[in-house]
N, C-alpha and C. Protein backbone atom coordinates (compact mmCIF):
# COMPACT_ATOMS: atom_id res chain seq x y z
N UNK A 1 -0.56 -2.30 13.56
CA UNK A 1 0.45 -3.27 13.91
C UNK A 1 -0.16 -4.66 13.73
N UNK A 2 0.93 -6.04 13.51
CA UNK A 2 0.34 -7.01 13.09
C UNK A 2 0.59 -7.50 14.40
N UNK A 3 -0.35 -8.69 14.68
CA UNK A 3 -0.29 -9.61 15.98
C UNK A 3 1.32 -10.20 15.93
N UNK A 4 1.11 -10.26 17.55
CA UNK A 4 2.22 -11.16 17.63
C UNK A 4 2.63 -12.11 16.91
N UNK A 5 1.56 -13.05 16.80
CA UNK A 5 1.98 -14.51 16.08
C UNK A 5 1.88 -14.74 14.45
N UNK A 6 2.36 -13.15 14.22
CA UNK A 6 2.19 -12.73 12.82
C UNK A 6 3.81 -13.38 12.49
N UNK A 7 4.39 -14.14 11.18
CA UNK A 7 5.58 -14.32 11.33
C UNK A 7 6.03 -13.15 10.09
N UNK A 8 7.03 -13.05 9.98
CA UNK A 8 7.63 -11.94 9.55
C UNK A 8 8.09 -12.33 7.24
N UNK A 9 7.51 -13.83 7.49
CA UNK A 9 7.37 -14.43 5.71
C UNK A 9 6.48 -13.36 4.80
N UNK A 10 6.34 -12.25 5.47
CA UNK A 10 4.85 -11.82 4.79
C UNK A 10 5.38 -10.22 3.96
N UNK A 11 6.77 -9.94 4.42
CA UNK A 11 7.56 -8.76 3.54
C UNK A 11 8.36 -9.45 2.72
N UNK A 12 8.05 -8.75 1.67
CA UNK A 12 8.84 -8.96 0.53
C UNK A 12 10.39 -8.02 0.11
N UNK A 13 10.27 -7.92 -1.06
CA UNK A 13 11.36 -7.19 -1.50
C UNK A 13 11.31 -5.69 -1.08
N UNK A 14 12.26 -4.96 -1.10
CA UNK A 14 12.50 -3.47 -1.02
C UNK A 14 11.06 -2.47 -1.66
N UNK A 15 9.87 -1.78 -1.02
CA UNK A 15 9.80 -1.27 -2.12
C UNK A 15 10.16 -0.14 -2.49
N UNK A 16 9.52 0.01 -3.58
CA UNK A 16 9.71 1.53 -4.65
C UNK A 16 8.87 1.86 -5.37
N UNK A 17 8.85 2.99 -5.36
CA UNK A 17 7.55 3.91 -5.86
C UNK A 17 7.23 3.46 -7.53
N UNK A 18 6.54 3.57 -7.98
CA UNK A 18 5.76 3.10 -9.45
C UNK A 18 5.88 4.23 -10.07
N UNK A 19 5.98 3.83 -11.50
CA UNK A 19 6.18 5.51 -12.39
C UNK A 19 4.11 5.16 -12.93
N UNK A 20 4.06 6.17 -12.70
CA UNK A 20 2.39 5.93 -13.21
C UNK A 20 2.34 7.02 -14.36
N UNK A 21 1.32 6.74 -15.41
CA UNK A 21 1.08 7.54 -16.57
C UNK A 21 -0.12 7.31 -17.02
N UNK A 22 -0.39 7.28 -17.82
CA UNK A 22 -2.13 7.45 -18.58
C UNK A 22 -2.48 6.20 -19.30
N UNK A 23 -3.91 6.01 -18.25
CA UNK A 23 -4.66 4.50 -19.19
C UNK A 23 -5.00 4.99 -20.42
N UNK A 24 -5.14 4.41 -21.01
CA UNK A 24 -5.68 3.99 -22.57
C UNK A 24 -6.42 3.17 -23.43
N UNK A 25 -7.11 2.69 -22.43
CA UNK A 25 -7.92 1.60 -23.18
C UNK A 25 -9.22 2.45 -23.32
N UNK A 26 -9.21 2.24 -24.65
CA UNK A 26 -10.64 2.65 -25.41
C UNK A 26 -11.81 1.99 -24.79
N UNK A 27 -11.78 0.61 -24.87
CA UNK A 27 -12.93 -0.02 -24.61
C UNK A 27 -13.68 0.50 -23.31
N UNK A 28 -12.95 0.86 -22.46
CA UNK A 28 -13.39 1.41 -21.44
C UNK A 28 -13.84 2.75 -21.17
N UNK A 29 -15.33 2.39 -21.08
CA UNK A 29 -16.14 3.57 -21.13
C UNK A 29 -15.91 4.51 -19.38
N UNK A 30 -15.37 5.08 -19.11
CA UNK A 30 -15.27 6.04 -17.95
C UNK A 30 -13.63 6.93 -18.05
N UNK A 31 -14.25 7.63 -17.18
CA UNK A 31 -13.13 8.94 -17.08
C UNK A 31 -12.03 8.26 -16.53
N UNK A 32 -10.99 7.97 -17.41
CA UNK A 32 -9.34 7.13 -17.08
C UNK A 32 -8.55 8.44 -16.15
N UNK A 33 -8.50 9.82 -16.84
CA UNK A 33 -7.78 10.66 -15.72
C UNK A 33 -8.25 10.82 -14.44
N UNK A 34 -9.03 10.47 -14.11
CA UNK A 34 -9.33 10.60 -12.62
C UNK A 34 -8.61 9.57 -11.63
N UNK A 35 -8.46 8.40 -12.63
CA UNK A 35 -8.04 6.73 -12.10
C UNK A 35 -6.53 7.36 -12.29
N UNK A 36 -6.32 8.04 -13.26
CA UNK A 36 -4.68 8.34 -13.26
C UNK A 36 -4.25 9.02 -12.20
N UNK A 37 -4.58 10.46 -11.78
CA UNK A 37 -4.26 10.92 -10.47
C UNK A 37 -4.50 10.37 -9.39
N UNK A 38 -5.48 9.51 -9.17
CA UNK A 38 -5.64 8.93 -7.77
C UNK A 38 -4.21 8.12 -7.73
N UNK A 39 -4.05 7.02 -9.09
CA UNK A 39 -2.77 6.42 -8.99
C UNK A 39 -1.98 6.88 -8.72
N UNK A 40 -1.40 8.41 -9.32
CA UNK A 40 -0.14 9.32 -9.00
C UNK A 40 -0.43 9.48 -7.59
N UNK A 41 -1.64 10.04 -6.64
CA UNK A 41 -1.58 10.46 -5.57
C UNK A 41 -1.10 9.31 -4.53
N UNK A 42 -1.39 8.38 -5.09
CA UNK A 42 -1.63 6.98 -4.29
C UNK A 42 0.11 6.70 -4.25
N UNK A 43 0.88 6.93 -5.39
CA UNK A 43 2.14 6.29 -5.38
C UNK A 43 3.09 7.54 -4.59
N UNK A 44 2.79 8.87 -5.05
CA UNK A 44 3.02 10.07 -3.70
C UNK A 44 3.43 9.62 -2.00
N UNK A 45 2.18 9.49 -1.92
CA UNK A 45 2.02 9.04 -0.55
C UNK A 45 3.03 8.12 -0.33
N UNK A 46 3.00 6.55 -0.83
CA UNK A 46 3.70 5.73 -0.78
C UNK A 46 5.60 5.87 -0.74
N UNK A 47 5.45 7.26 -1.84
CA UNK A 47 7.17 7.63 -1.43
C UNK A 47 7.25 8.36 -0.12
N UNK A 48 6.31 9.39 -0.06
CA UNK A 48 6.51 10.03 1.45
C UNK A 48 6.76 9.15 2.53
N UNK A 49 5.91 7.60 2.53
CA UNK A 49 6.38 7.02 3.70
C UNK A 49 7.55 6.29 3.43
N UNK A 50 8.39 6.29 2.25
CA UNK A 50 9.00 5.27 2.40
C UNK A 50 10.50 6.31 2.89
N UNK A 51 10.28 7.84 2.16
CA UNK A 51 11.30 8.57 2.79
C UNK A 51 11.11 8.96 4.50
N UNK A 52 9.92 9.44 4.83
CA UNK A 52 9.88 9.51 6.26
C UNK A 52 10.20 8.32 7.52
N UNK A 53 10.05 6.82 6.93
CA UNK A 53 10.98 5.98 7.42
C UNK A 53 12.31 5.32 7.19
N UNK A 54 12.91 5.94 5.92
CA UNK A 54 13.97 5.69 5.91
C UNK A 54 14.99 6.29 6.39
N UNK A 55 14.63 7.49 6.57
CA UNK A 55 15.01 8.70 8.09
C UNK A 55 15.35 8.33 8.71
N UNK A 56 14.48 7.33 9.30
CA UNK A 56 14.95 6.69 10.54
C UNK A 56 15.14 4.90 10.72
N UNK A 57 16.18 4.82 9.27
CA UNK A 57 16.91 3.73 9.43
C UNK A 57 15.87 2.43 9.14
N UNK A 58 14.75 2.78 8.57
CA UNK A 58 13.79 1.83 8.77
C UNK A 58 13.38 1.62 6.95
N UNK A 59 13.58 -0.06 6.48
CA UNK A 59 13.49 0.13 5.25
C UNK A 59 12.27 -0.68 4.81
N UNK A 60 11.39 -0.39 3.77
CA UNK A 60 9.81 -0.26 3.79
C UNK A 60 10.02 -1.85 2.91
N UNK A 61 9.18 -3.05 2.90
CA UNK A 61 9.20 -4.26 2.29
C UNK A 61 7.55 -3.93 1.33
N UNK A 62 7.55 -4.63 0.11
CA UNK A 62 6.30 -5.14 -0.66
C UNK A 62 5.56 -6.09 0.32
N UNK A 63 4.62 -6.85 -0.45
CA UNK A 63 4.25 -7.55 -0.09
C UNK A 63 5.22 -9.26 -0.58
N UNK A 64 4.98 -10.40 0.46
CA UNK A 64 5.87 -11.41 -0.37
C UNK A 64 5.04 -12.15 -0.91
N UNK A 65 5.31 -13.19 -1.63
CA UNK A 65 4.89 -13.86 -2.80
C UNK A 65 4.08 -14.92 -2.10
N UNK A 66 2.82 -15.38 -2.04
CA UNK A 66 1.68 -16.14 -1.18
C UNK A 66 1.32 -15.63 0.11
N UNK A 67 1.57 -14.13 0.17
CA UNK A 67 1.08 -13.55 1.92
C UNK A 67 0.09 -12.20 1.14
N UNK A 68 -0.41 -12.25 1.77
CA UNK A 68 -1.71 -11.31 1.84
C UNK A 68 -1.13 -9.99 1.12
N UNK A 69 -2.27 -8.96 0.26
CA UNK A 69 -1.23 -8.06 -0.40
C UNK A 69 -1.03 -6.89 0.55
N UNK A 70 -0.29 -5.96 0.24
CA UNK A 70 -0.41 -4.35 1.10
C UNK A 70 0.39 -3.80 0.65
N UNK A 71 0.24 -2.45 0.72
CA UNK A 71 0.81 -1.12 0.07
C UNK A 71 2.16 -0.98 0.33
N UNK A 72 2.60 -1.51 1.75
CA UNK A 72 3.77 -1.13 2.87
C UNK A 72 4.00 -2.22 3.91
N UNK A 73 5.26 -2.41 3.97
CA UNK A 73 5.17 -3.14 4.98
C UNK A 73 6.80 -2.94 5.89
N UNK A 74 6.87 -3.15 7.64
CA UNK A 74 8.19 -3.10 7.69
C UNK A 74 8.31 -3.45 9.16
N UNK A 75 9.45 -3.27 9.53
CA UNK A 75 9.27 -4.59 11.03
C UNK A 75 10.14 -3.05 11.74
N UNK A 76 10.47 -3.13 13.16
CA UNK A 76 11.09 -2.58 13.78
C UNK A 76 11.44 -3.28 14.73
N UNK A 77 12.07 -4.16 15.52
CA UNK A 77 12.47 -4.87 16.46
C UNK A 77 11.43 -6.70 15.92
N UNK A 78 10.50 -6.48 16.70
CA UNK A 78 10.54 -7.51 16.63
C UNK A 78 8.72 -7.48 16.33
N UNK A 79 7.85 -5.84 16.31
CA UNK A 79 7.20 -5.69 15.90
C UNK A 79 7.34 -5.44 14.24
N UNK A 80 6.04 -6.01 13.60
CA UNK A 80 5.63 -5.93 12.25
C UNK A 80 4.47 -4.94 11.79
N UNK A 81 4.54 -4.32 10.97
CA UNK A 81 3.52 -3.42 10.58
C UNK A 81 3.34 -3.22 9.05
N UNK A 82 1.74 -3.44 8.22
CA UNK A 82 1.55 -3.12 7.01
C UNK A 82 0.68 -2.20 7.28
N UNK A 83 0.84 -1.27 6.09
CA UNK A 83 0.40 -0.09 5.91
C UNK A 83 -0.92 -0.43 3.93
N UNK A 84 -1.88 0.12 4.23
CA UNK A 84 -2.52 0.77 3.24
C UNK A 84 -2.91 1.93 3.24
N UNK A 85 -2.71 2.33 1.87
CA UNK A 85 -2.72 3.69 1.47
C UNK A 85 -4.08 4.02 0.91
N UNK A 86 -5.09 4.43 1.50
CA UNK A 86 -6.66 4.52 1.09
C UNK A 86 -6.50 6.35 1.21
N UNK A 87 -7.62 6.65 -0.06
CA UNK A 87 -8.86 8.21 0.06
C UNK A 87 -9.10 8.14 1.47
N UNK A 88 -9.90 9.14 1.76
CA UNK A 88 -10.49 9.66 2.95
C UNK A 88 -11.92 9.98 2.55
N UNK A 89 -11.61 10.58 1.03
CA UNK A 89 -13.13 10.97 0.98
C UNK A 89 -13.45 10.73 -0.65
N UNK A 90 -14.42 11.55 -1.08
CA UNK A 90 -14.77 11.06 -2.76
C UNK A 90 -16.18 10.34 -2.89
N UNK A 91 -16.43 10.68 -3.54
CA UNK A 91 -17.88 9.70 -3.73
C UNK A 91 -17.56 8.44 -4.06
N UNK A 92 -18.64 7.41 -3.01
CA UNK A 92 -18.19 5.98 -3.36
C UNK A 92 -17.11 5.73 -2.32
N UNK A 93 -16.55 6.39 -1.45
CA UNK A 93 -15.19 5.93 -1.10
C UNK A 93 -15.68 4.98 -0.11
N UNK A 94 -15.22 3.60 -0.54
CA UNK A 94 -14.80 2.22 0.55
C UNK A 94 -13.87 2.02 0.80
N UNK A 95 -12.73 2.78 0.61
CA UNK A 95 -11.36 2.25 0.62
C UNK A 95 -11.16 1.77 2.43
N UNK A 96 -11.96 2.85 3.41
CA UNK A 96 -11.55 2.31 4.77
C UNK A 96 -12.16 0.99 5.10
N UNK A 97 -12.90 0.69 4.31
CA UNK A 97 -13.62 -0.56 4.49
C UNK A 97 -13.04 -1.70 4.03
N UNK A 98 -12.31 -1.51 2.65
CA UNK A 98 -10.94 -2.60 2.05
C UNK A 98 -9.88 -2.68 3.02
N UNK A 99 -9.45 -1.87 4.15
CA UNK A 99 -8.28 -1.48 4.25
C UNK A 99 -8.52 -2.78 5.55
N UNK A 100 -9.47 -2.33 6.80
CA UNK A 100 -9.87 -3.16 7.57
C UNK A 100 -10.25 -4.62 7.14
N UNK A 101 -10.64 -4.83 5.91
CA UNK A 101 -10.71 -6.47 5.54
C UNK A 101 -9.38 -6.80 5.08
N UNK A 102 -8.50 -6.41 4.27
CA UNK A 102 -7.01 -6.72 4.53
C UNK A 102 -6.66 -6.75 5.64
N UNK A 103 -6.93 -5.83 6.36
CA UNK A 103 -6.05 -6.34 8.54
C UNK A 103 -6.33 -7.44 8.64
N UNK A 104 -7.67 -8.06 8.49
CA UNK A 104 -8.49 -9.04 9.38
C UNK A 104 -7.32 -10.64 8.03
N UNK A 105 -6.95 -9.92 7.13
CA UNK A 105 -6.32 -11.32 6.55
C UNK A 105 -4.74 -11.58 7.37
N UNK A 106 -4.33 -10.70 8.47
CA UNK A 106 -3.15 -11.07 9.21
C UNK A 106 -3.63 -11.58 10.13
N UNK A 107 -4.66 -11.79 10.80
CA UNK A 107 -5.01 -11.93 12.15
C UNK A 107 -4.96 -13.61 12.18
């Protein structure tokens, strides 16, 4: 949840899930399908929450245009809440560590 004195300028438009498909750039030396499914898994998730709160009347915002970025975002009364969508695990995984330095940019 975002602080109180969070103002509510910081959701954007409606979102919606991304059609994701296969990188292609040659120049780039590393395994692109791996970056492709994480993307598919990543945009997954992102529909699951946007159907499990629209269930309940609750409709999911982007990020808006000069406010900090995030995966999800959506208010319920008069509380505000952004959501990122991070791994859990994987070699290398920092994502919980990105996720907590995005919070600290609402505070």
């Amino acid at each position: 949840m975002v602080p109180p004195h969070a103002t509510y300028d910081v959701l954007g438009a409606p979102l919606q899930v991304r059609k994701t498909g296969r990188s292609t750039v040659r120049e780039l030396n590393a395994d692109l399908s791996s970056l492709d499914k994480g993307t598919a898994a990543h945009e997954r998730t992102v529909g699951a929450l946007i159907k499990h709160l629209s269930h309940r009347g609750i409709e999911v915002h982007t990020f808006a245009r000069n406010s900090p970025r995030f995966d999800a975002g959506w208010a319920v009364g008069k509380d505000l809440f952004v959501a990122e969508v991070k791994r859990a695990t994987g070699p290398g995984c920092r994502s919980a560590t990105a996720a907590r330095g995005a919070s600290i940019a609402y505070l």
